[in-house]
C-alpha atoms as a PDB file:
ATOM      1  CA  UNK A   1      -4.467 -14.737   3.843  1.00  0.00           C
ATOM      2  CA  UNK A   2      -6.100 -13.297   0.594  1.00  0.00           C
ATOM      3  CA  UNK A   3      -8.561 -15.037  -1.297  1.00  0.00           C
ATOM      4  CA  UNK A   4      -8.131 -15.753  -5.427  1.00  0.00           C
ATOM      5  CA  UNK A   5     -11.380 -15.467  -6.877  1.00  0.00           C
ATOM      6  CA  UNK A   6     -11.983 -14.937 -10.930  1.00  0.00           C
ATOM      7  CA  UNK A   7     -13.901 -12.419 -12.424  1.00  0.00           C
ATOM      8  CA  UNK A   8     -16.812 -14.426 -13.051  1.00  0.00           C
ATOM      9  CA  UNK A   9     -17.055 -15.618  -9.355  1.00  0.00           C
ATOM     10  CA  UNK A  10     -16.312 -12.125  -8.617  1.00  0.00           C
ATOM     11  CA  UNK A  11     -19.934 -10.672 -10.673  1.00  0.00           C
ATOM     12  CA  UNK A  12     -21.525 -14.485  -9.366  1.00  0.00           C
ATOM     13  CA  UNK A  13     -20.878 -13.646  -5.784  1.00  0.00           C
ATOM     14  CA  UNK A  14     -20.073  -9.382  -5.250  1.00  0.00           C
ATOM     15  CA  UNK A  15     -22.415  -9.230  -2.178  1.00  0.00           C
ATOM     16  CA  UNK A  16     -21.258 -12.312  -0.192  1.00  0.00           C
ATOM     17  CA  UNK A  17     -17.436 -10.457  -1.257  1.00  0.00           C
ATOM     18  CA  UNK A  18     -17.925  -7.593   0.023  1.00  0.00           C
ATOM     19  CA  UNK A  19     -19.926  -8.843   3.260  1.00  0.00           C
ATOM     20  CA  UNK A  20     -16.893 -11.124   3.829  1.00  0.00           C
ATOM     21  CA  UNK A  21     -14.268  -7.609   3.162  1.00  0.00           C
ATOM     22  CA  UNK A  22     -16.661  -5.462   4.918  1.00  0.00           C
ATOM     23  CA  UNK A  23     -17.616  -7.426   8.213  1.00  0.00           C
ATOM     24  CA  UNK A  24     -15.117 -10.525   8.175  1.00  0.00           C
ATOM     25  CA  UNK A  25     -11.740  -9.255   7.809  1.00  0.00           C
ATOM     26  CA  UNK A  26     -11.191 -10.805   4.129  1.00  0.00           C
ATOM     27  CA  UNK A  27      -9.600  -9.742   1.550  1.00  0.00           C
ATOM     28  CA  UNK A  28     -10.049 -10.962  -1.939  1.00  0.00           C
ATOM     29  CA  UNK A  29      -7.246 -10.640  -5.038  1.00  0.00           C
ATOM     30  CA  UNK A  30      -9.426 -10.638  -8.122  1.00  0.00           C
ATOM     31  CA  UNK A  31      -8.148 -12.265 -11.456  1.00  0.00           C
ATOM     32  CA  UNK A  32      -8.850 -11.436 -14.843  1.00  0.00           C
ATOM     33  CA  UNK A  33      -7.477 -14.084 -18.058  1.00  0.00           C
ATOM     34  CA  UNK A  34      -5.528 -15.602 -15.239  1.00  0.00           C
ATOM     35  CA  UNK A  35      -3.558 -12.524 -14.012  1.00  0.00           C
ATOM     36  CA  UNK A  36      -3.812 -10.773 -11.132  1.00  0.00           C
ATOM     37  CA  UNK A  37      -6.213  -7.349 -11.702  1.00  0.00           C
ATOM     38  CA  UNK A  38      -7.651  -5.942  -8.427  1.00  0.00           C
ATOM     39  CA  UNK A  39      -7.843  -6.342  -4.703  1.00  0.00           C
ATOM     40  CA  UNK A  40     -10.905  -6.147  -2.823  1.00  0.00           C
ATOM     41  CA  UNK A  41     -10.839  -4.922   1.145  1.00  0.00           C
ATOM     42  CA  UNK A  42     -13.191  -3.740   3.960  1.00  0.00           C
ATOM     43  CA  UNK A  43     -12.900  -0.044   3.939  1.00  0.00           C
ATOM     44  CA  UNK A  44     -11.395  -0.253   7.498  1.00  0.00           C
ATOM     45  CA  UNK A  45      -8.366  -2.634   5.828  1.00  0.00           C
ATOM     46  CA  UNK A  46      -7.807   0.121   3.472  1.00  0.00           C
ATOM     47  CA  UNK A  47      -7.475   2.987   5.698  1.00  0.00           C
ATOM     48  CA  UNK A  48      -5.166   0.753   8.086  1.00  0.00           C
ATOM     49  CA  UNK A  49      -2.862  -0.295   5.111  1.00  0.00           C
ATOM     50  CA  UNK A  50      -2.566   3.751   3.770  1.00  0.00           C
ATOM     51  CA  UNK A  51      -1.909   4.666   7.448  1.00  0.00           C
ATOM     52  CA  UNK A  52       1.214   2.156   7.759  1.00  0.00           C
ATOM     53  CA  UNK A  53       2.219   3.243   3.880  1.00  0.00           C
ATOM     54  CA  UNK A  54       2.382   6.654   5.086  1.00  0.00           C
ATOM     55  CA  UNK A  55       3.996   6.072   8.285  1.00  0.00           C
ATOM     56  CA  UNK A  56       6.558   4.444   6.872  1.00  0.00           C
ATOM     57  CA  UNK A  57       7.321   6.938   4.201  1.00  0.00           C
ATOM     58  CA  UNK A  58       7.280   9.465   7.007  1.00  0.00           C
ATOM     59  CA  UNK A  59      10.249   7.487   9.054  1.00  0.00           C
ATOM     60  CA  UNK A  60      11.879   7.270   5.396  1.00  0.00           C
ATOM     61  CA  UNK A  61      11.694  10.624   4.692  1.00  0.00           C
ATOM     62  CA  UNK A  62      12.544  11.328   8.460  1.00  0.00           C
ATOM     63  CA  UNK A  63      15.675   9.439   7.883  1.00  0.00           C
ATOM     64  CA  UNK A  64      16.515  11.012   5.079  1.00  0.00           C
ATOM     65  CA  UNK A  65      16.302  14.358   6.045  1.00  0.00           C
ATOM     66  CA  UNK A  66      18.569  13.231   9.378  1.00  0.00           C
ATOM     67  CA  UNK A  67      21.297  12.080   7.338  1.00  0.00           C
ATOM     68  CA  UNK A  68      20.964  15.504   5.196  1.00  0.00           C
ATOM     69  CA  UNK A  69      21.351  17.538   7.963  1.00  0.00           C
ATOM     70  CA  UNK A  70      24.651  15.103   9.504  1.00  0.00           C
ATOM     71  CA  UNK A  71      26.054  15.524   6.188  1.00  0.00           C
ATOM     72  CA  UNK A  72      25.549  19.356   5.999  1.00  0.00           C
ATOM     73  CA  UNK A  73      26.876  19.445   9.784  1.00  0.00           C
ATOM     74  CA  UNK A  74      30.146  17.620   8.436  1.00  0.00           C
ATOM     75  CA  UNK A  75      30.488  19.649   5.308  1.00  0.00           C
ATOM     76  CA  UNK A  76      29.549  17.556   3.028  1.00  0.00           C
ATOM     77  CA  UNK A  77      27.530  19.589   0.958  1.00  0.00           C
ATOM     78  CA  UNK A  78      27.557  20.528  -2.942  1.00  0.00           C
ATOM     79  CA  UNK A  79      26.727  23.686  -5.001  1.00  0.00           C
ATOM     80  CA  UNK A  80      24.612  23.855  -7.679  1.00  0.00           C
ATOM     81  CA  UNK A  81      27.516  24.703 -10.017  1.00  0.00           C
ATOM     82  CA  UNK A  82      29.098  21.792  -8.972  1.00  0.00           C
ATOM     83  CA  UNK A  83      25.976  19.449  -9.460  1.00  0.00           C
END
């Protein structure tokens, strides 16, 4: 679960934030006039989160280039002219 925290509790309490994102697993969605502005995450939660993004854009872009090639196989190919 992510915690809401303003800006002003954000500048009031940045060390106890980033103790709880560093060392207890928290993460902290910072608001600014009442909108959402930035997230705040242990260093370890970040590099976890880009390693799933990019996994899944690599079974994506797998899948893609696997239906490519089927449709190549079965012909189904255009040339530029007729692009």
């Amino acid at each position: 679960m992510i915690n809401v925290v303003s800006v002003d509790e954000t500048r009031k309490n940045l060390s106890k934030i980033i103790d709880k994102a560093q060392y207890g697993k928290e993460s902290f969605l910072v608001r600014k006039n009442r909108k959402p502005a930035v997230v705040i995450l242990g260093a370890e939660d970040y590099e976890d989160l880009i390693e799933i993004l990019t996994e899944l854009q690599d079974k994506n872009f797998n899948k893609s280039l696997k239906k490519s090639k089927q449709e190549q196989e079965q012909g189904k190919t255009y040339s530029l002219v007729e692009l």
